[in-house]
N, C-alpha and C. Protein backbone atom coordinates (compact mmCIF):
# COMPACT_ATOMS: atom_id res chain seq x y z
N UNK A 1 271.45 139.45 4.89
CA UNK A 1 271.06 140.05 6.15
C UNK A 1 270.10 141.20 5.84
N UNK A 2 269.22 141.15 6.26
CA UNK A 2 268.48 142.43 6.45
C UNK A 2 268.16 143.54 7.67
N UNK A 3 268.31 144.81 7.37
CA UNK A 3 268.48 145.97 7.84
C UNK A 3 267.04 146.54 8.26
N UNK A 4 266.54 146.63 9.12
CA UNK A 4 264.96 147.81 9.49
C UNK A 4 265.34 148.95 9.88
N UNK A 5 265.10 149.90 8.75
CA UNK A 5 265.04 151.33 8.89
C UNK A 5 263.96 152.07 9.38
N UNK A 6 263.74 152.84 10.36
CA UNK A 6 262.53 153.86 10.72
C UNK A 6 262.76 154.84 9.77
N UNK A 7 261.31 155.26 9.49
CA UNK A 7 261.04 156.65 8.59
C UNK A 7 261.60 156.74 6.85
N UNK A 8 261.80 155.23 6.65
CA UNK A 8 261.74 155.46 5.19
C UNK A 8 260.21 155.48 4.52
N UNK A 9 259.96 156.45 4.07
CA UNK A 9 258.04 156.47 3.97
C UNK A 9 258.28 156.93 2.24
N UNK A 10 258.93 157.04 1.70
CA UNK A 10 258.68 156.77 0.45
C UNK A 10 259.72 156.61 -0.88
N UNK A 11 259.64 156.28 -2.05
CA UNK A 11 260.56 156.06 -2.84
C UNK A 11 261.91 157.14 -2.78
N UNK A 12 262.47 158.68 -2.56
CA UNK A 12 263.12 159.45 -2.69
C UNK A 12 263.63 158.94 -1.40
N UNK A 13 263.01 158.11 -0.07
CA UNK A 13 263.70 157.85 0.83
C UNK A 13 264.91 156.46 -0.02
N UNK A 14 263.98 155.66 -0.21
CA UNK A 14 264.73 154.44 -0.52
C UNK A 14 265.73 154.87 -1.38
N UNK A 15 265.56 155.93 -2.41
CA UNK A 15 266.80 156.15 -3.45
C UNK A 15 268.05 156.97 -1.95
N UNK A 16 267.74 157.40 -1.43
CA UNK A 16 268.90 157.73 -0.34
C UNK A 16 269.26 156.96 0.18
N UNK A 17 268.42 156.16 1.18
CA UNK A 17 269.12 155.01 1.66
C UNK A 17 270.40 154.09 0.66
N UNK A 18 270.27 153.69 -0.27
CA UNK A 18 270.56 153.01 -1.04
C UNK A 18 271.42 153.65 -1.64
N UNK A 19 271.81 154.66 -1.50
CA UNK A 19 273.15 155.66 -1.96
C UNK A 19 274.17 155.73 -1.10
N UNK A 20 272.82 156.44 -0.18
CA UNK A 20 274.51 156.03 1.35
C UNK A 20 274.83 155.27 1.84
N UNK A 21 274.24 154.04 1.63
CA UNK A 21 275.01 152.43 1.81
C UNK A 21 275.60 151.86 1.01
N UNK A 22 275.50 152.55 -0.20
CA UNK A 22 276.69 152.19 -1.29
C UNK A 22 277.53 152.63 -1.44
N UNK A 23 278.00 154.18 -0.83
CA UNK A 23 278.79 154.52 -0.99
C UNK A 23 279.41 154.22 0.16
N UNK A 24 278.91 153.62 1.24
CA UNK A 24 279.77 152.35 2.57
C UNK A 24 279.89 150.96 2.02
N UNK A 25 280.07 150.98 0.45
CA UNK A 25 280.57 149.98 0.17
C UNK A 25 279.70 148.68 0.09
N UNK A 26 278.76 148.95 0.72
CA UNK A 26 277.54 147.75 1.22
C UNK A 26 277.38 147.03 -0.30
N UNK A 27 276.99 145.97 -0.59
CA UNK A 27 276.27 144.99 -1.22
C UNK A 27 274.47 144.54 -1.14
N UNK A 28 274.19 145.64 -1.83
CA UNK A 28 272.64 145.28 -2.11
C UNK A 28 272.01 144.76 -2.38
N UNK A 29 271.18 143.69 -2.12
CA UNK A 29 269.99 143.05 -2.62
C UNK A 29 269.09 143.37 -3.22
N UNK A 30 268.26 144.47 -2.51
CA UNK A 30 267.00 144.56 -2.18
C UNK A 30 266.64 145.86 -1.50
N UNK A 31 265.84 147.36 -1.56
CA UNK A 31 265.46 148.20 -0.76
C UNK A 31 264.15 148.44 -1.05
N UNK A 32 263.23 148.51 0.06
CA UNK A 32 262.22 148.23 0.29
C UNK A 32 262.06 149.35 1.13
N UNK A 33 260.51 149.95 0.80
CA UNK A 33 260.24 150.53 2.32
C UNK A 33 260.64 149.73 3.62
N UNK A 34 261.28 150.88 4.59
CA UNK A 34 261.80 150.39 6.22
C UNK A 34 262.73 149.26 6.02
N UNK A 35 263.34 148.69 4.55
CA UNK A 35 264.16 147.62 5.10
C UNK A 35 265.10 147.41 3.73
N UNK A 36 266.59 147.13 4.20
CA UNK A 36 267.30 146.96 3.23
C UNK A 36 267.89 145.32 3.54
N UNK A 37 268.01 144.64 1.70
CA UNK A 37 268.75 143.58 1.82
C UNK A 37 270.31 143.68 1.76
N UNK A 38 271.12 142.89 2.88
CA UNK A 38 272.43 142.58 2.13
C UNK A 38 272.97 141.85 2.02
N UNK A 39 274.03 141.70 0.86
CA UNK A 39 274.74 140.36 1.03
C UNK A 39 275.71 140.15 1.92
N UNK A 40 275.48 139.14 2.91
CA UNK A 40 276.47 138.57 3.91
C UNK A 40 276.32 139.65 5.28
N UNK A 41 277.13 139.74 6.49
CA UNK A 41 276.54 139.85 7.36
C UNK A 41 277.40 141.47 7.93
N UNK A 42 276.65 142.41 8.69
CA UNK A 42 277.67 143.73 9.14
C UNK A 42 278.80 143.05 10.29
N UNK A 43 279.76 143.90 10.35
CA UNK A 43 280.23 143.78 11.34
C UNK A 43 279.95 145.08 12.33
N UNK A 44 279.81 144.65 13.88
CA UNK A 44 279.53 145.95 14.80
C UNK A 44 279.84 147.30 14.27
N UNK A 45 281.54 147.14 13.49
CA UNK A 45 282.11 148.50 13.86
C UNK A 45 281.21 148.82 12.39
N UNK A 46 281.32 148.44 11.10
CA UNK A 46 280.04 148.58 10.23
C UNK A 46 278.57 149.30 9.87
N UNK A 47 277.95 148.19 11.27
CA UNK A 47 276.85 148.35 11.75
C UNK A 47 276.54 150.25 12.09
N UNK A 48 277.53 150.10 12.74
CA UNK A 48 277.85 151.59 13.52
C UNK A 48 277.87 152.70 12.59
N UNK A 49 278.66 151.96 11.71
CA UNK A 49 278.96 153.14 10.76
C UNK A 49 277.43 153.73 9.64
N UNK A 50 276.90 152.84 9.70
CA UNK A 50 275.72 152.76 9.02
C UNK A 50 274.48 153.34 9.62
N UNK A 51 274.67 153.14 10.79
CA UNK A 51 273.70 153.75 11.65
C UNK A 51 273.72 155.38 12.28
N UNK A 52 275.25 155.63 11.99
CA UNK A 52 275.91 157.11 11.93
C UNK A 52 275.23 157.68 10.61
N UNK A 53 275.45 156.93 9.62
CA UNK A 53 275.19 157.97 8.04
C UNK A 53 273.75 157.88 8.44
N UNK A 54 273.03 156.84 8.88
CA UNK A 54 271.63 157.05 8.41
C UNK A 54 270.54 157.86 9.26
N UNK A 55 271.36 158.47 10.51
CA UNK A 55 270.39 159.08 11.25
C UNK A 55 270.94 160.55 11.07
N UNK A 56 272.33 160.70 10.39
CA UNK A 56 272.52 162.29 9.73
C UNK A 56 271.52 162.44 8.70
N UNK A 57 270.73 161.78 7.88
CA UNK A 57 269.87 161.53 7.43
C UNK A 57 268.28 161.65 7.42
N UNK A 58 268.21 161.34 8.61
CA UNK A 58 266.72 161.31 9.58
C UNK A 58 265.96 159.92 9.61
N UNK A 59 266.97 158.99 9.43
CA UNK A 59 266.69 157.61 9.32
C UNK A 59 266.99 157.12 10.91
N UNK A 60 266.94 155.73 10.64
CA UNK A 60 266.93 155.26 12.11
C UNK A 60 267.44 153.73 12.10
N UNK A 61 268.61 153.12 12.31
CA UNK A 61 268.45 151.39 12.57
C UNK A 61 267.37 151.00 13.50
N UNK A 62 266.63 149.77 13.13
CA UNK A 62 265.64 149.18 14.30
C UNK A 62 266.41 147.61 14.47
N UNK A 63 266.73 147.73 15.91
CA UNK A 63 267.07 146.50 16.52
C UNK A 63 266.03 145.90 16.92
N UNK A 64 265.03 145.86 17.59
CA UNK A 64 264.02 145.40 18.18
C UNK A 64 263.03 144.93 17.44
N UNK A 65 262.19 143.62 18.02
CA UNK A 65 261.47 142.92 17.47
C UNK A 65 259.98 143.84 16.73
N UNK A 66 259.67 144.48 18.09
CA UNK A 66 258.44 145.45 18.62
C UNK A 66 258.49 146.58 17.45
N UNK A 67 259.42 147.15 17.72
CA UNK A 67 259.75 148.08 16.68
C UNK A 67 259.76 148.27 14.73
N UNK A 68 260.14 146.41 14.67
CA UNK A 68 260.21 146.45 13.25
C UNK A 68 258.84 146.00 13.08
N UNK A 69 257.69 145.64 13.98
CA UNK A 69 256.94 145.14 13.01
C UNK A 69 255.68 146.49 13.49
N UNK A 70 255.86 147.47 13.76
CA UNK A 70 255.24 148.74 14.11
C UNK A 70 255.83 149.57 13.16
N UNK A 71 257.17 149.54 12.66
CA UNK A 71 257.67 150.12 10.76
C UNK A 71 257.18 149.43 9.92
N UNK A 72 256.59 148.16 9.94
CA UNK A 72 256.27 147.32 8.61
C UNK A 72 254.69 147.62 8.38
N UNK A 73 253.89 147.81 9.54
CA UNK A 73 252.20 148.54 9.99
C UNK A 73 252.22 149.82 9.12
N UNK A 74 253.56 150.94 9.92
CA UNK A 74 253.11 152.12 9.20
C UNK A 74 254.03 152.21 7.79
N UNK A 75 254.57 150.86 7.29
CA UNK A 75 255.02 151.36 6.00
C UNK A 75 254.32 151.03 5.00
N UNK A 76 253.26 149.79 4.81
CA UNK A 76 252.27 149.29 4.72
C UNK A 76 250.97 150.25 4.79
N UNK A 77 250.95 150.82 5.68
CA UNK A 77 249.58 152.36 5.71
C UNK A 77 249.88 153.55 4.17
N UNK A 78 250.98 154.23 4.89
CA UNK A 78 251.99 155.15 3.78
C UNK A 78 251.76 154.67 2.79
N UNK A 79 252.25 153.41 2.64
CA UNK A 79 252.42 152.82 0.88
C UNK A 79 251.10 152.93 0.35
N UNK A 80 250.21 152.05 0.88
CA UNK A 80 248.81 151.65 0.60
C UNK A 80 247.82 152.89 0.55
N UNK A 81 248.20 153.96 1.03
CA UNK A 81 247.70 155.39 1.26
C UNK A 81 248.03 155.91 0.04
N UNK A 82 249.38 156.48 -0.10
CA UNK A 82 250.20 157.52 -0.67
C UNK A 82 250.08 157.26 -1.58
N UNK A 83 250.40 155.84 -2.08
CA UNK A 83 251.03 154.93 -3.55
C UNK A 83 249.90 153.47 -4.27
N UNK A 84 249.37 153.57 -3.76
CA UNK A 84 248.35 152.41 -4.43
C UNK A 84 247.07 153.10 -3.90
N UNK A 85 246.75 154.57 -3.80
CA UNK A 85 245.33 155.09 -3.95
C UNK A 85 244.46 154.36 -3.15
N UNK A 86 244.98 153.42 -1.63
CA UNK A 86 244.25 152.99 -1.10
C UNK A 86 242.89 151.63 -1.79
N UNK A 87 243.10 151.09 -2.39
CA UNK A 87 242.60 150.11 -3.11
C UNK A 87 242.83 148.65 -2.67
N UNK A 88 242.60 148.22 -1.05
CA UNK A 88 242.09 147.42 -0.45
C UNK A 88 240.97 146.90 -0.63
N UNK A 89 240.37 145.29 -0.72
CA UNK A 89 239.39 145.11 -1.08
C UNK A 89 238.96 144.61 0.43
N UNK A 90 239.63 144.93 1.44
CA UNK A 90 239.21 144.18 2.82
C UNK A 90 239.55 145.20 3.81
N UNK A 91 238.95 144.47 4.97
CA UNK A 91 238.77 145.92 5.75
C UNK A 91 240.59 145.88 6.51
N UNK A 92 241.20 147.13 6.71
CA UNK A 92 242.60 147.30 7.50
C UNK A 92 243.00 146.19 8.23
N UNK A 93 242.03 146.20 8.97
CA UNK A 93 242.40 144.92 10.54
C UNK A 93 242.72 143.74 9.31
N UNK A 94 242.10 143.40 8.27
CA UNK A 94 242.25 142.02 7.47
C UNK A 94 243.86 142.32 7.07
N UNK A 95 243.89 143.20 6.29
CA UNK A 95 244.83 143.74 5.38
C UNK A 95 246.56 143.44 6.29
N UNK A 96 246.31 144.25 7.38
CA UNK A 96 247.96 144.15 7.99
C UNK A 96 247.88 142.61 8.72
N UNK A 97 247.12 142.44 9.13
CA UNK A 97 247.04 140.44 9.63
C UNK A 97 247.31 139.73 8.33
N UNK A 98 247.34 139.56 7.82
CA UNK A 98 247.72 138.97 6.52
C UNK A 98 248.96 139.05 5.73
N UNK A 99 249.40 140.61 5.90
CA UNK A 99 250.59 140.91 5.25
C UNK A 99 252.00 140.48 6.18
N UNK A 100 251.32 141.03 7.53
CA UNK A 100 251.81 140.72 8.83
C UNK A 100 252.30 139.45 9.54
N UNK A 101 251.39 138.77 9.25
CA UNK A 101 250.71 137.10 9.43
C UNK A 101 250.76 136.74 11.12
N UNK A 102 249.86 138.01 11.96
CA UNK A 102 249.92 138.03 12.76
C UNK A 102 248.08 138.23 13.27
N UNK A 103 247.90 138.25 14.48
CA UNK A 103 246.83 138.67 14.97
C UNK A 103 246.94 139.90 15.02
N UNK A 104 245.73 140.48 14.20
CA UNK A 104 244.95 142.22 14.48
C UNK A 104 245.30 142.40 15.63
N UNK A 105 244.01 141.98 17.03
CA UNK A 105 244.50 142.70 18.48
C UNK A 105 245.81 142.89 19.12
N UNK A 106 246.71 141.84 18.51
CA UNK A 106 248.27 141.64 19.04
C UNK A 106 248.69 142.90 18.21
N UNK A 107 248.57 143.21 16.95
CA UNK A 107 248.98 144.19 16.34
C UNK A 107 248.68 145.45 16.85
N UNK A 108 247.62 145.60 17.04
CA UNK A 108 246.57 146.78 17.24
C UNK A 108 246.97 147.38 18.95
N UNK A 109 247.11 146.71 19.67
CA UNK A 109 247.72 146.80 21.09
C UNK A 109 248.92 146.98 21.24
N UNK A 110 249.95 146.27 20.13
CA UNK A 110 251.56 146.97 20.54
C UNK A 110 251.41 148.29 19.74
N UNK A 111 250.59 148.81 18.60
CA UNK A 111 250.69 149.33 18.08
C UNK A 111 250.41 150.97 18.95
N UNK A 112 249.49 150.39 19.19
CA UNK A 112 249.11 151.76 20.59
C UNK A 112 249.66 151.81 21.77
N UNK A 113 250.18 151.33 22.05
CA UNK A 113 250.97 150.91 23.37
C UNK A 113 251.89 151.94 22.89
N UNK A 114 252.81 151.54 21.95
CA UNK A 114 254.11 152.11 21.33
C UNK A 114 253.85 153.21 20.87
N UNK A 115 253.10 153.63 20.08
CA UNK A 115 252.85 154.89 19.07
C UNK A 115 252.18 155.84 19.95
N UNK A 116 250.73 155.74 21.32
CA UNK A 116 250.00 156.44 21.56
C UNK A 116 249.28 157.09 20.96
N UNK A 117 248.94 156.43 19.69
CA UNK A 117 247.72 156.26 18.84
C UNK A 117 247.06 155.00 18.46
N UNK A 118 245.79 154.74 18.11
CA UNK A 118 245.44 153.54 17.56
C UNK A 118 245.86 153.37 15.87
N UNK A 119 245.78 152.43 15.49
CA UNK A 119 246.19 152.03 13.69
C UNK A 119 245.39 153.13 13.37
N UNK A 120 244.03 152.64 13.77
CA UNK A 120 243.24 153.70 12.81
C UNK A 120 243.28 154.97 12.29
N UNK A 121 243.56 155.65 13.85
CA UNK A 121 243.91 156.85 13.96
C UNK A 121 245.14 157.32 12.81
N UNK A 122 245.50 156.67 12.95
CA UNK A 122 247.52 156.76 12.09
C UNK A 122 246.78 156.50 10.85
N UNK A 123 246.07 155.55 10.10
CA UNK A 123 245.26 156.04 9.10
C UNK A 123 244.50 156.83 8.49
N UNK A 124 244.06 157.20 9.31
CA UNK A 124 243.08 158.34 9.25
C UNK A 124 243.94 159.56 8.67
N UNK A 125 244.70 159.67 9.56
CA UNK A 125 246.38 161.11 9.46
C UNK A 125 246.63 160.87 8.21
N UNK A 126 246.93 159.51 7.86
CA UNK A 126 247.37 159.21 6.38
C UNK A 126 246.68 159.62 5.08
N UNK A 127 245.67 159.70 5.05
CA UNK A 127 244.02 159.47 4.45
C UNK A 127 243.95 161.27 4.57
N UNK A 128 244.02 161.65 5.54
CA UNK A 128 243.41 163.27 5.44
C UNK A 128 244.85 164.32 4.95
N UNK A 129 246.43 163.75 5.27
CA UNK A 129 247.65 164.47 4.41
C UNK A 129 247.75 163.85 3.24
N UNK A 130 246.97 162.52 2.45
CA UNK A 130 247.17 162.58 1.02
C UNK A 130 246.15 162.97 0.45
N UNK A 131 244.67 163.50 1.14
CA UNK A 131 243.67 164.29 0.78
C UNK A 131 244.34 166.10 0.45
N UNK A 132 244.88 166.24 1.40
CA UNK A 132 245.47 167.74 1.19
C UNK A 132 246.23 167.73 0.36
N UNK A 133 246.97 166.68 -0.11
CA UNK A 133 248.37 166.91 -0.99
C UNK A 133 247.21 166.81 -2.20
N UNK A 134 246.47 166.15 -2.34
CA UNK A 134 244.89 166.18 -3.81
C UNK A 134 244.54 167.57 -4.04
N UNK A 135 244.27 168.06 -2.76
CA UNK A 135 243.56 169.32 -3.07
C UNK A 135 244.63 170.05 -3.36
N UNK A 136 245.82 170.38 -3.08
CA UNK A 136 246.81 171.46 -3.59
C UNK A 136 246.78 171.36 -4.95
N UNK A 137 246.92 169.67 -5.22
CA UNK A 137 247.64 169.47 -7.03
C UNK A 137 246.15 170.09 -7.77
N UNK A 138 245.01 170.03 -7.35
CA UNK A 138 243.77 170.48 -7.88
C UNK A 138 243.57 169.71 -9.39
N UNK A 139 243.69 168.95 -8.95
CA UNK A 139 243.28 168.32 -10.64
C UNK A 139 242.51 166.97 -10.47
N UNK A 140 241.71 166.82 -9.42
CA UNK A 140 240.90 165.91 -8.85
C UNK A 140 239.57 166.74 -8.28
N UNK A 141 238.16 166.47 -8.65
CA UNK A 141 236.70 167.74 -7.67
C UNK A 141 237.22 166.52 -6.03
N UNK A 142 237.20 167.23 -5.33
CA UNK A 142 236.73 165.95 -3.92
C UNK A 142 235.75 164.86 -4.45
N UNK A 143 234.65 164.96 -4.74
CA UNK A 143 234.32 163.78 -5.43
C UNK A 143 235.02 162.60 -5.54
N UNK A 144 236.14 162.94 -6.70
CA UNK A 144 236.66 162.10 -6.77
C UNK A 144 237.79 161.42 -5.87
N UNK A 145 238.23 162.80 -5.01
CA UNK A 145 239.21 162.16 -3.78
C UNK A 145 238.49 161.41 -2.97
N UNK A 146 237.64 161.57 -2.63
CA UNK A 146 236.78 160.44 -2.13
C UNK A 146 236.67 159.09 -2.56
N UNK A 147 236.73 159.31 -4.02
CA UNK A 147 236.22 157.65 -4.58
C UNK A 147 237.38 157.20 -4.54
N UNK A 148 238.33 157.57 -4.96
CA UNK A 148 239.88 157.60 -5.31
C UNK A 148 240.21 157.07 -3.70
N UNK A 149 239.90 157.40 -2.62
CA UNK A 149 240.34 157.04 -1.15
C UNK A 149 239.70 156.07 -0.41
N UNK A 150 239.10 155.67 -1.14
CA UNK A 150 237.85 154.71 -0.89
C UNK A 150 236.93 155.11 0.29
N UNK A 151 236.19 156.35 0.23
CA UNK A 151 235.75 156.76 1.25
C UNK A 151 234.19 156.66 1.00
N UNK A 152 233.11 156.06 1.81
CA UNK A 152 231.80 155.77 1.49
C UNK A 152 231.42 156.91 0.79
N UNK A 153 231.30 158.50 0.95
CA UNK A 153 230.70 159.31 0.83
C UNK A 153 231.83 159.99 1.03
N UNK A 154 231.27 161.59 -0.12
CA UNK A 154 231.76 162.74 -0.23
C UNK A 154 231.38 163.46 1.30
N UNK A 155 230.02 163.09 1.99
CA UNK A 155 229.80 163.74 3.37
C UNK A 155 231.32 163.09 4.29
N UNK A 156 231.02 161.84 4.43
CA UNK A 156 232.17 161.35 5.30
C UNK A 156 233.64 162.07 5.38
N UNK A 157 234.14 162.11 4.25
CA UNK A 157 235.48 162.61 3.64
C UNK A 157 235.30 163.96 3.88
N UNK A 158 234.36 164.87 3.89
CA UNK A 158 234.31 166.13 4.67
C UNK A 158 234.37 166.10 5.93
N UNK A 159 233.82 164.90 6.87
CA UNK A 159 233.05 165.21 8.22
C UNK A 159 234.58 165.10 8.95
N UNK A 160 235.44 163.88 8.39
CA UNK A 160 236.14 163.65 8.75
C UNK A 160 237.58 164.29 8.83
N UNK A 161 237.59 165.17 7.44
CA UNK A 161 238.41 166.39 7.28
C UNK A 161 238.76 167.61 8.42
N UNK A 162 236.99 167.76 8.64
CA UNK A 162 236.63 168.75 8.99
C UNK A 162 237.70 168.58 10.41
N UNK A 163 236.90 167.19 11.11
CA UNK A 163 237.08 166.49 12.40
C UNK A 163 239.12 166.43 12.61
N UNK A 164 239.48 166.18 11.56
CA UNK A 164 241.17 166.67 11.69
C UNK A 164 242.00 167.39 11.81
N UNK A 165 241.40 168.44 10.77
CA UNK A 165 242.29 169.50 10.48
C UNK A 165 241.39 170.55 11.50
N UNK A 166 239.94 170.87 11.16
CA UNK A 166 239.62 171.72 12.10
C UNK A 166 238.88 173.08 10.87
N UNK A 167 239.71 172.50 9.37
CA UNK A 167 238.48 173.44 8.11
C UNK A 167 238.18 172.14 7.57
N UNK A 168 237.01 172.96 6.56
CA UNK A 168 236.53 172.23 5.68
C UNK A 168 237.21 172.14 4.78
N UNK A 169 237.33 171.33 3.28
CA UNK A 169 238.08 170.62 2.47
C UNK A 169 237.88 171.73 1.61
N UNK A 170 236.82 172.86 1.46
CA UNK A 170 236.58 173.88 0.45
C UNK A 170 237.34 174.73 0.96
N UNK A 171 237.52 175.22 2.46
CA UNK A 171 237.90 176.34 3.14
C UNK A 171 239.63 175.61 3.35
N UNK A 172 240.04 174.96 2.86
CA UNK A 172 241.79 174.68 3.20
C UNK A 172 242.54 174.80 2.05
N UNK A 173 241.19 174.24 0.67
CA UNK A 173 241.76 174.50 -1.12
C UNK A 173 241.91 175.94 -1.03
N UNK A 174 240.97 176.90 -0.44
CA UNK A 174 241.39 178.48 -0.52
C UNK A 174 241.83 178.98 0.25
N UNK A 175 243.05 178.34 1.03
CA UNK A 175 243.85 178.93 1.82
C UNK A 175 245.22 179.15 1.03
N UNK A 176 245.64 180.05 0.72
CA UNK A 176 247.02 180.67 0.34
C UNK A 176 248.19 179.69 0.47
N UNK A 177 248.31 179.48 1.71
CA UNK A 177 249.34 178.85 2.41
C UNK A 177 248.69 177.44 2.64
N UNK A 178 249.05 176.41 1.77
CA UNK A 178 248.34 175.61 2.57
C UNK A 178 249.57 174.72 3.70
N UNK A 179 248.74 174.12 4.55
CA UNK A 179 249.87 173.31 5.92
C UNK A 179 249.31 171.93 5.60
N UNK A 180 250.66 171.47 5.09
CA UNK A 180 250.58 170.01 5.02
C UNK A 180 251.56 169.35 5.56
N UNK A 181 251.73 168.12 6.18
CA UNK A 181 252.93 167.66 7.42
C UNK A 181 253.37 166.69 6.30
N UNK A 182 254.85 166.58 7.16
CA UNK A 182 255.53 165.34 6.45
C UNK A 182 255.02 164.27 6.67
N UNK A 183 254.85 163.22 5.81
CA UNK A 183 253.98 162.18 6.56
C UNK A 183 254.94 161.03 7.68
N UNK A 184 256.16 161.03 7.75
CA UNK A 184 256.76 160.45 8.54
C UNK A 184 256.72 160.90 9.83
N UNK A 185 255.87 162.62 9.70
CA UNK A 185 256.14 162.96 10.83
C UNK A 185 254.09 162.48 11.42
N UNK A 186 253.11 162.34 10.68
CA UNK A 186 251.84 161.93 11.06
C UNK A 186 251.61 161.09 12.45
């Protein structure tokens, strides 16, 4: 049986998940961003119980059809963002239709419908908080966060910075404090 979790967005999530369902005794398969395998099936009162530990947590069960495949979009973004340096050889709309094995506009329309953002947009968020988390660690010029993000141009990756946050990518590296969001919360 498998489980759809909201807001597992990265590996320190999955090592939690996968703790506090073991220590409910659960039988693991498999944990994956947004989704756990198990062996054989919950029962309600179970179910319940699982869905208690995991939102003391800041997790979430997803019952709904709509819902799990709008966690599998943005776990798929996150991942492909955060953790594989963005290294798509096709454009987004290709990328989640494929992984998805669904139609882009069908995607792209529940996706905004539900979220009150477009994909893109939610990419974009993704793309400009793992740009900031670059510039804190400082061991990358922008230059290379750019190439590294697959962004046409070092202008773009500024314009677009700029266009987010509201500084420039020079004027946020010399900010003291820098403000960077959780990305579950993007």
């Amino acid at each position: 049986m498998k489980l759809y979790i909201k807001n597992m967005v990265c590996n320190r999530c999955k090592m939690v998940v996968k703790s506090e369902l073991e220590k409910l005794e659960l039988s693991l398969i498999a944990v994956e961003l947004g989704e756990v395998e198990i062996d054989g099936d919950l029962s309600e009162k179970k179910k319940i119980q699982v869905s208690q530990r995991l939102l003391g947590l800041g997790f979430e069960l997803i019952d709904n059809k709509k819902s799990r495949i709008i966690e599998r979009m943005k776990n798929a973004i996150i991942d492909l963002v955060h953790h594989q340096d963005n290294q798509i050889r096709t454009n987004l709309s290709v990328f989640l239709a494929e992984l998805l094995l669904m139609d882009y506009n069908y995607l792209s329309n529940l996706f905004s419908e539900v979220e009150g953002v477009s994909i893109e947009h939610f990419y974009i968020a993704q793309k400009i908080e793992r740009v900031k988390e670059l510039l804190v660690y400082d061991e990358l010029t922008l230059s290379e966060i750019a190439f590294q993000l697959n962004y046409s141009s070092l202008a773009h990756l500024s314009r677009q910075f700029k266009q987010v946050t509201g500084l420039t990518p020079s004027h946020f590296k010399g900010l003291k404090q820098t403000k960077r969001s959780p990305i579950d919360e993007l």
